[in-house]
N, C-alpha and C. Protein backbone atom coordinates (compact mmCIF):
# COMPACT_ATOMS: atom_id res chain seq x y z
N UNK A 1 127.01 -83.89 -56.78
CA UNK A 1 127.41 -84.35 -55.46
C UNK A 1 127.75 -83.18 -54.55
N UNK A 2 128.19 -82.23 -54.94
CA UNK A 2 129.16 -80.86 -54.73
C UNK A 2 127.46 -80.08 -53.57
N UNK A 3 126.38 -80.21 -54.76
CA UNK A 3 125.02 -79.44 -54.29
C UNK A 3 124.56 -80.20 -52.63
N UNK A 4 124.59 -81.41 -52.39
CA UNK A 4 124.25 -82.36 -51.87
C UNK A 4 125.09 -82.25 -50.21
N UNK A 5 126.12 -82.25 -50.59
CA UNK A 5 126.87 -82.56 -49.55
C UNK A 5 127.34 -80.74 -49.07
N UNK A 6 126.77 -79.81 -49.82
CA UNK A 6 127.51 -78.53 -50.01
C UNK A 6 129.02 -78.29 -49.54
N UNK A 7 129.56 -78.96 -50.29
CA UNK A 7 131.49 -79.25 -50.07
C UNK A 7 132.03 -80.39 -51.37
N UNK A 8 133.07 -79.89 -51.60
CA UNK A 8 133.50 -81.29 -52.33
C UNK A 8 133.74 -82.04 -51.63
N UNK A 9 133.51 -83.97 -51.57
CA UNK A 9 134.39 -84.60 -51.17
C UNK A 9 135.61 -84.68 -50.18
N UNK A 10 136.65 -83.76 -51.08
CA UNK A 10 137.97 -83.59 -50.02
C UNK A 10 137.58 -82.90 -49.25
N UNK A 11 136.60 -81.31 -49.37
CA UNK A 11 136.80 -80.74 -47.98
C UNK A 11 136.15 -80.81 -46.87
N UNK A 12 134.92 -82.31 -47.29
CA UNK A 12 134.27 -82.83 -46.64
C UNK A 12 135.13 -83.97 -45.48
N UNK A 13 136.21 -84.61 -46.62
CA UNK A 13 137.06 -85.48 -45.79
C UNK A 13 138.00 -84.65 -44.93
N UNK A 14 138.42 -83.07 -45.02
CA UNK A 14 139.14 -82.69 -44.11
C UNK A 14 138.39 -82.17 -43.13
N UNK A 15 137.40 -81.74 -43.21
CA UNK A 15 136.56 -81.52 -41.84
C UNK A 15 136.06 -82.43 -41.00
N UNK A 16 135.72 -83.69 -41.28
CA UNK A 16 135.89 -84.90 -40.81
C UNK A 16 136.97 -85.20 -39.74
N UNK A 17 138.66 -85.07 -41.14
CA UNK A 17 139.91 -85.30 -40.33
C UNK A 17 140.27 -84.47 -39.54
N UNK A 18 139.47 -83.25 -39.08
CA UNK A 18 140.42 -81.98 -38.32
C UNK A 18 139.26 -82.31 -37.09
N UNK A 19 138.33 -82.98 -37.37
CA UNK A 19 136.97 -83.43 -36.37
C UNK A 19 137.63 -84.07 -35.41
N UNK A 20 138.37 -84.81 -36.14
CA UNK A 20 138.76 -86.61 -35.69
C UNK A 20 140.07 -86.06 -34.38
N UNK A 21 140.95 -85.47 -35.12
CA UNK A 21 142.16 -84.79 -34.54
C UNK A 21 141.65 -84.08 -33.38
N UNK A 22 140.57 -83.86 -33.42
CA UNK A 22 140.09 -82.62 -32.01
C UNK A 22 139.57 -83.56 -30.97
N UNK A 23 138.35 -84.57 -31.69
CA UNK A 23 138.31 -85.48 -30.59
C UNK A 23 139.21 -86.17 -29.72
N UNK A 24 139.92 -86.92 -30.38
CA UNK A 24 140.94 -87.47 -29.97
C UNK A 24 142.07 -86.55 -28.39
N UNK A 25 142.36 -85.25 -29.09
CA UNK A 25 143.05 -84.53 -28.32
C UNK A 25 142.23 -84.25 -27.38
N UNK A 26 140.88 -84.25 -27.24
CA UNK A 26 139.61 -83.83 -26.09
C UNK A 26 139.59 -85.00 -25.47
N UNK A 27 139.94 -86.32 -25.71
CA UNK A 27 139.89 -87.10 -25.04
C UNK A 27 140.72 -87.61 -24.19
N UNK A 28 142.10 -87.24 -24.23
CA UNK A 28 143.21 -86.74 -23.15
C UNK A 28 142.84 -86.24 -21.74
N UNK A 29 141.77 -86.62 -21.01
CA UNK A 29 141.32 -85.43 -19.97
C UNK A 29 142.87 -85.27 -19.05
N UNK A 30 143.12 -86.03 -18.84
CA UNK A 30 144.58 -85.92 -17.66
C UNK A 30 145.46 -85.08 -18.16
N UNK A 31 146.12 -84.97 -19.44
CA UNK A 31 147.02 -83.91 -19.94
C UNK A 31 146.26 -82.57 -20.38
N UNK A 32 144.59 -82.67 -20.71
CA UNK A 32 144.60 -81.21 -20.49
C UNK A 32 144.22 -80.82 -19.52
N UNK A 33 143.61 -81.62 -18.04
CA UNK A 33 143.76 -80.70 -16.84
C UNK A 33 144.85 -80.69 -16.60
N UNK A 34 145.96 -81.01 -16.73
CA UNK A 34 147.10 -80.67 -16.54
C UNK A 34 147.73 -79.58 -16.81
N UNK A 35 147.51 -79.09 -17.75
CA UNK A 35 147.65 -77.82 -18.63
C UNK A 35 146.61 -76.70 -18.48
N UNK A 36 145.51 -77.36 -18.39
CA UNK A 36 144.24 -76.14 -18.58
C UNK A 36 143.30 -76.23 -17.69
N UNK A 37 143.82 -76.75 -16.34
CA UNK A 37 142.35 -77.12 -15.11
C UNK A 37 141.47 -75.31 -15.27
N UNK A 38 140.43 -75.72 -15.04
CA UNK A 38 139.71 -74.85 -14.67
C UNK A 38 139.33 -73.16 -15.77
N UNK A 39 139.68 -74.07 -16.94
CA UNK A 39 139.94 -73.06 -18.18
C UNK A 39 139.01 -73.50 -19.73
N UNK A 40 138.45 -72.68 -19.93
CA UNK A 40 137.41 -72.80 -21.48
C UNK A 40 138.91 -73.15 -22.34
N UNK A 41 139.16 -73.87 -23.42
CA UNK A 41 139.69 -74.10 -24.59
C UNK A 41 139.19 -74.37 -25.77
N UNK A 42 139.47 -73.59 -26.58
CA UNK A 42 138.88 -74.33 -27.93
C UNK A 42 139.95 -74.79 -28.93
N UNK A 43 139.51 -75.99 -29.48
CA UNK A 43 140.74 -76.86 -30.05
C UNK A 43 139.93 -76.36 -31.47
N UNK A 44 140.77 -76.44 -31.91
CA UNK A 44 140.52 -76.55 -33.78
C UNK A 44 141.54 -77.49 -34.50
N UNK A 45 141.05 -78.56 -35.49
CA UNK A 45 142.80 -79.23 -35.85
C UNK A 45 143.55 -80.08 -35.20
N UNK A 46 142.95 -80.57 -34.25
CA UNK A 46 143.53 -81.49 -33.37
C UNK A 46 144.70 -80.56 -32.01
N UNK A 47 144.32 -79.06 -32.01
CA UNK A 47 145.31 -78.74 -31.13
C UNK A 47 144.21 -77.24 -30.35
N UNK A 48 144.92 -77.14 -29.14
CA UNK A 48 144.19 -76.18 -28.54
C UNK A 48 144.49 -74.48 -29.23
N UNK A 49 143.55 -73.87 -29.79
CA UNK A 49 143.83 -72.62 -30.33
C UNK A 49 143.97 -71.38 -28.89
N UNK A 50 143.15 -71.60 -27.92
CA UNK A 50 143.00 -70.44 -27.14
C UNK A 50 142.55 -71.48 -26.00
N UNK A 51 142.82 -70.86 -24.69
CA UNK A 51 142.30 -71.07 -23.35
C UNK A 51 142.03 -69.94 -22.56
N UNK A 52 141.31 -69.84 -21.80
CA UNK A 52 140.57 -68.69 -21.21
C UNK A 52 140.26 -68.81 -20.36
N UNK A 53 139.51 -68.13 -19.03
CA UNK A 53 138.99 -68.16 -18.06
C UNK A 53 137.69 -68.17 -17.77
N UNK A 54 137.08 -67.15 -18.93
CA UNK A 54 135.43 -68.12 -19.21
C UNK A 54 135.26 -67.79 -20.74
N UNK A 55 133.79 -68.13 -20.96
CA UNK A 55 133.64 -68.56 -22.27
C UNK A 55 133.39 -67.24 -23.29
N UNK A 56 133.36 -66.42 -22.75
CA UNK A 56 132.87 -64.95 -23.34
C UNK A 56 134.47 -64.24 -24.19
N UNK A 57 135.66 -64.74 -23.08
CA UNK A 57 137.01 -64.31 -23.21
C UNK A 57 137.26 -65.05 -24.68
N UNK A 58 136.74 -66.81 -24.31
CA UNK A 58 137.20 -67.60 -25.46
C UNK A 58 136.65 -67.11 -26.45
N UNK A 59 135.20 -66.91 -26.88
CA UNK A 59 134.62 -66.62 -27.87
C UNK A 59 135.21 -65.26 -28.80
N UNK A 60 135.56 -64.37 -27.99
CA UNK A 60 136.00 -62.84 -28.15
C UNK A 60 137.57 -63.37 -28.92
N UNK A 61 138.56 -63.86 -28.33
CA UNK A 61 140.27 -64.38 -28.81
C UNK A 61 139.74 -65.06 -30.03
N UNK A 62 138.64 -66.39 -30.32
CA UNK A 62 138.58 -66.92 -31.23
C UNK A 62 138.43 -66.03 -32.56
N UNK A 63 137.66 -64.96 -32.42
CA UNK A 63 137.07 -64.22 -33.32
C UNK A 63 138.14 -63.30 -33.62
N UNK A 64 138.91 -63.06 -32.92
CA UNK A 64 140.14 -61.62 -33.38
C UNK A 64 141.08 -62.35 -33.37
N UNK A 65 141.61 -63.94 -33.27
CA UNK A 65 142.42 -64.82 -34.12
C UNK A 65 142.15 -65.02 -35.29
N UNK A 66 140.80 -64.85 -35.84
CA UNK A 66 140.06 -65.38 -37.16
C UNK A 66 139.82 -66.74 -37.29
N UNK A 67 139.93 -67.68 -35.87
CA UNK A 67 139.53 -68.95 -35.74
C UNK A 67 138.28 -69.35 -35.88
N UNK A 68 138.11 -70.28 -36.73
CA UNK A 68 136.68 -70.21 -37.06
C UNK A 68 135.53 -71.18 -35.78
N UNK A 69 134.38 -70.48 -35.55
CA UNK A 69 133.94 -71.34 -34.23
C UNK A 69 132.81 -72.09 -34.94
N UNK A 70 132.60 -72.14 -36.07
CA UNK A 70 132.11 -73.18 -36.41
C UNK A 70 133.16 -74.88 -36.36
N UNK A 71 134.22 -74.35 -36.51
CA UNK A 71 135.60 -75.67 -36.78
C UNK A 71 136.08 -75.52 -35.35
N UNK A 72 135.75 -74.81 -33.98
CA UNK A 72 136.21 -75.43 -33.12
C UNK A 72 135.33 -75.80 -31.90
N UNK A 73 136.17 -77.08 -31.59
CA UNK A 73 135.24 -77.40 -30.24
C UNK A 73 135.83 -76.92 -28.66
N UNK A 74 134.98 -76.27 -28.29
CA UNK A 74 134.94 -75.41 -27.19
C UNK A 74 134.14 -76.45 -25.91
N UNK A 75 135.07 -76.52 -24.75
CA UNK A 75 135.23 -77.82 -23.61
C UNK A 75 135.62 -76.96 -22.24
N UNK A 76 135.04 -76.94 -21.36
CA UNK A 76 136.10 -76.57 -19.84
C UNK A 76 136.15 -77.64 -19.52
N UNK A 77 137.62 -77.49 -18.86
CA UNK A 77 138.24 -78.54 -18.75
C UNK A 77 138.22 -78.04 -17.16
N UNK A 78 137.37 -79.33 -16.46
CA UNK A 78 137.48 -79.24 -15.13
C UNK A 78 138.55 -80.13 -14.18
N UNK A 79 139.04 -79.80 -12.65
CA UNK A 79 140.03 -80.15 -12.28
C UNK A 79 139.60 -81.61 -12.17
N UNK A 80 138.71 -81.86 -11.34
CA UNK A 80 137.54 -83.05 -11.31
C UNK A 80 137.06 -83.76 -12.02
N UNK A 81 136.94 -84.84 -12.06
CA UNK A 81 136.47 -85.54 -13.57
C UNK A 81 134.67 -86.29 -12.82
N UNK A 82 133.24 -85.97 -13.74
CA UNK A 82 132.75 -86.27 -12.70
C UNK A 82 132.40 -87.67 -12.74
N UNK A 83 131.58 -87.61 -11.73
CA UNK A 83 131.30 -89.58 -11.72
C UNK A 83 130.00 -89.83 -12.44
N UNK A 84 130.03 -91.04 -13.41
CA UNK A 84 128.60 -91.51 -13.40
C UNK A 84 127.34 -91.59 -12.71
């Protein structure tokens, strides 16, 4: 199963749960333009690791935090929300 899924099980179910935790917190748009209008963030874990001013800054902090950017999702968070 281990070959298949290349992960056991559990650390299949925690990448899942740290998935789940990030969406969720990405889906807040009002509290993180509140916090982060006009700013790159990348959440990892259900919480924001870094915010930045563009995406080159974020990428660069993620990497000399040792945050992994495969495990985070990276969003600008605009002041504007747009329309359909």
């Amino acid at each position: 199963m281990t070959d298949w899924l290349g992960a056991s099980p559990e650390d299949v179910a925690k990448v899942l749960l740290d998935f789940s935790r990030s969406s969720e917190l990405l889906s807040k748009d009002r509290e993180l333009v509140d916090r982060y209008a006009q700013k790159w963030v990348g959440v990892c874990s259900g919480e924001v690791k870094i915010a930045c001013g563009d995406l080159a800054s974020l990428l660069e902090a993620l990497d000399s935090q040792g945050v992994s950017r495969s495990d985070t999702a990276v969003r600008f968070i605009e002041r504007e929300q747009r329309t359909p």
